[in-house]
C-alpha atoms as a PDB file:
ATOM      1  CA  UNK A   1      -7.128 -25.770  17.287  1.00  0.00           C
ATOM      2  CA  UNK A   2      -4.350 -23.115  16.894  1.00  0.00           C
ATOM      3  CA  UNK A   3      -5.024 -18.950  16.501  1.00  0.00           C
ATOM      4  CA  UNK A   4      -4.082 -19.743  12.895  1.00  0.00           C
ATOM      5  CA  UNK A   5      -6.700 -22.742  12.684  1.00  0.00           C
ATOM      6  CA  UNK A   6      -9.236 -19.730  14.418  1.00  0.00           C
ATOM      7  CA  UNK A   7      -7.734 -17.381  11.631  1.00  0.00           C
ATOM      8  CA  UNK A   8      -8.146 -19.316   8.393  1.00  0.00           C
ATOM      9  CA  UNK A   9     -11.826 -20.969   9.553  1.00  0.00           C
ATOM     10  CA  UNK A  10     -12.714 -17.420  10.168  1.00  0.00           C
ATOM     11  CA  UNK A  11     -11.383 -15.630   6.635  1.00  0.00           C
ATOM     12  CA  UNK A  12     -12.789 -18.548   5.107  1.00  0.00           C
ATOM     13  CA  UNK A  13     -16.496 -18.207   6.294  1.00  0.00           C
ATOM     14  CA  UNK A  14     -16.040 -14.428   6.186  1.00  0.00           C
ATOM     15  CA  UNK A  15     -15.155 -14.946   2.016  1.00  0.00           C
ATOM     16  CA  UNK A  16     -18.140 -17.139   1.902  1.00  0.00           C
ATOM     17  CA  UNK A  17     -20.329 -15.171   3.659  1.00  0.00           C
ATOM     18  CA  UNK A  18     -19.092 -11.685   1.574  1.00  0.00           C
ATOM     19  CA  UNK A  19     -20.012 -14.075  -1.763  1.00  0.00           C
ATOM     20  CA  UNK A  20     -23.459 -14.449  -0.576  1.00  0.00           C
ATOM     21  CA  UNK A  21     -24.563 -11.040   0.237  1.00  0.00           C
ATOM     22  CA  UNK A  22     -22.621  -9.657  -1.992  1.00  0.00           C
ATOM     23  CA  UNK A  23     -24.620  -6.670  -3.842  1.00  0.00           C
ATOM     24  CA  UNK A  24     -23.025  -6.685  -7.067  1.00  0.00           C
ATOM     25  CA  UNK A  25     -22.031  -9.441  -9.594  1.00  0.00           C
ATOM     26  CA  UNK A  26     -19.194 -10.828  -9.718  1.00  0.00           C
ATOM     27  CA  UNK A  27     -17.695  -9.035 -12.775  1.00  0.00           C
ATOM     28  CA  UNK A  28     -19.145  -5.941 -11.606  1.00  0.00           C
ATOM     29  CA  UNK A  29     -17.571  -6.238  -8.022  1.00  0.00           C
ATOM     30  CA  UNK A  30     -14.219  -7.548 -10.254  1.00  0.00           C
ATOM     31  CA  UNK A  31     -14.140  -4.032 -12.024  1.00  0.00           C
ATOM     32  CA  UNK A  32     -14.782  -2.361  -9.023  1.00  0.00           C
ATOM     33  CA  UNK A  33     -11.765  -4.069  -6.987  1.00  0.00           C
ATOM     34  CA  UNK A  34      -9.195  -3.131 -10.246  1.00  0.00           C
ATOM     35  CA  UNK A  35     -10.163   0.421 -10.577  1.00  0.00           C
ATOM     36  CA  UNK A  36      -9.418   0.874  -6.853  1.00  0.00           C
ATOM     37  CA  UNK A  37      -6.094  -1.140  -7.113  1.00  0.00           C
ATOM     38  CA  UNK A  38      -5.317   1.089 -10.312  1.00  0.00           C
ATOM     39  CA  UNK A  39      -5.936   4.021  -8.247  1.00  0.00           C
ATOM     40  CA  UNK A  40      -4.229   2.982  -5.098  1.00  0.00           C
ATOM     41  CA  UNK A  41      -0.774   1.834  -7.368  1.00  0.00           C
ATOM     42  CA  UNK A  42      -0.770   5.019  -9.540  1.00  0.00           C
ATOM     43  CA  UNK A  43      -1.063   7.198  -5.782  1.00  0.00           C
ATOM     44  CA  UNK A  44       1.518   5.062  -4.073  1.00  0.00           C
ATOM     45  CA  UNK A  45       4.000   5.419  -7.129  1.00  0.00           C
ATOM     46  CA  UNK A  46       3.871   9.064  -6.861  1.00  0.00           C
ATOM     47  CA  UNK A  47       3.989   9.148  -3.385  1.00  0.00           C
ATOM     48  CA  UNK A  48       7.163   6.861  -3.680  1.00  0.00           C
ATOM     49  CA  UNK A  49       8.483   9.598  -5.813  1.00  0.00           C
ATOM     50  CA  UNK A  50       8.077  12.119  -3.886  1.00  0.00           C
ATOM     51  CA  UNK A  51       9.509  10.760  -0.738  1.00  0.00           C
ATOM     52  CA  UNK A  52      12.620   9.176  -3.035  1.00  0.00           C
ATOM     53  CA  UNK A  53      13.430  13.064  -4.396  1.00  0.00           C
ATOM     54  CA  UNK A  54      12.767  14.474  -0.679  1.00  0.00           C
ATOM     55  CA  UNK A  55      15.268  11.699   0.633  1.00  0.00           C
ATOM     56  CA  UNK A  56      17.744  13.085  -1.797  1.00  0.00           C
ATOM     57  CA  UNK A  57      17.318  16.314  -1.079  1.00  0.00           C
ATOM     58  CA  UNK A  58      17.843  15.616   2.529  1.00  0.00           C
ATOM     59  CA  UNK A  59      21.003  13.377   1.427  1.00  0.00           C
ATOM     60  CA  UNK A  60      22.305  16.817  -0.288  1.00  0.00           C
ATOM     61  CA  UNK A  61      21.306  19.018   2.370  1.00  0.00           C
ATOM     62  CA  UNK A  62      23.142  16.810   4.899  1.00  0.00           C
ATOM     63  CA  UNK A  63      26.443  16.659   2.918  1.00  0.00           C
ATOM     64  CA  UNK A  64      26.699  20.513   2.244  1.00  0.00           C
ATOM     65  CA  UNK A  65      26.299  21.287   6.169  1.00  0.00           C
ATOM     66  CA  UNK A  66      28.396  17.854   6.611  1.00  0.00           C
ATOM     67  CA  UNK A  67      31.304  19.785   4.369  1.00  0.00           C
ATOM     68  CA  UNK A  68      30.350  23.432   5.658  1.00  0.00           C
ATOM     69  CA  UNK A  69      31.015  22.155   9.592  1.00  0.00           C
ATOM     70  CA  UNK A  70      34.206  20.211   9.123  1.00  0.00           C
ATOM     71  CA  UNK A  71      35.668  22.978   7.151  1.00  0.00           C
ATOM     72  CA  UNK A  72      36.428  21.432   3.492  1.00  0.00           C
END
C-alpha cells in the first residue's frame, strides 16, 4: 500500500471515528462548522483588504522614491 493508501484509510477511519463520539448532533455540529467558516471568510476578506491597500501604498511609495532618485 502507498503513503496515499496510509493517508485516505487513515482520514477515513478518523471521519468515522469523529461521527461516533461526536458530542453534538449533527445539525448542531453543522451550525457550529458555518458560523466558524462565516467568521473565518468575513476575517480573511478584511485581512485581504488590508494587505491589497498596504501593497499599494508600498507600490506608490516605491515609485515616488523610484522618480525622486533618477531625477524626473
Amino acid at each position: 500500500m502507498t503513503y496515499a493508501g496510509y493517508f485516505i484509510s487513515g482520514a477515513a477511519i478518523g471521519a468515522a471515528l469523529g461521527v461516533l463520539f461526536a458530542p453534538k448532533a449533527g445539525r448542531e455540529t453543522r451550525e457550529q462548522m458555518n458560523s466558524w467558516l462565516k467568521d473565518k471568510r468575513e476575517k480573511s476578506r478584511i485581512e485581504y483588504q488590508a494587505m491589497k491597500e498596504a501593497l499599494e501604498t508600498g507600490r506608490k511609495t516605491f515609485r515616488a522614491k523610484e522618480k525622486e532618485l533618477s531625477g524626473v
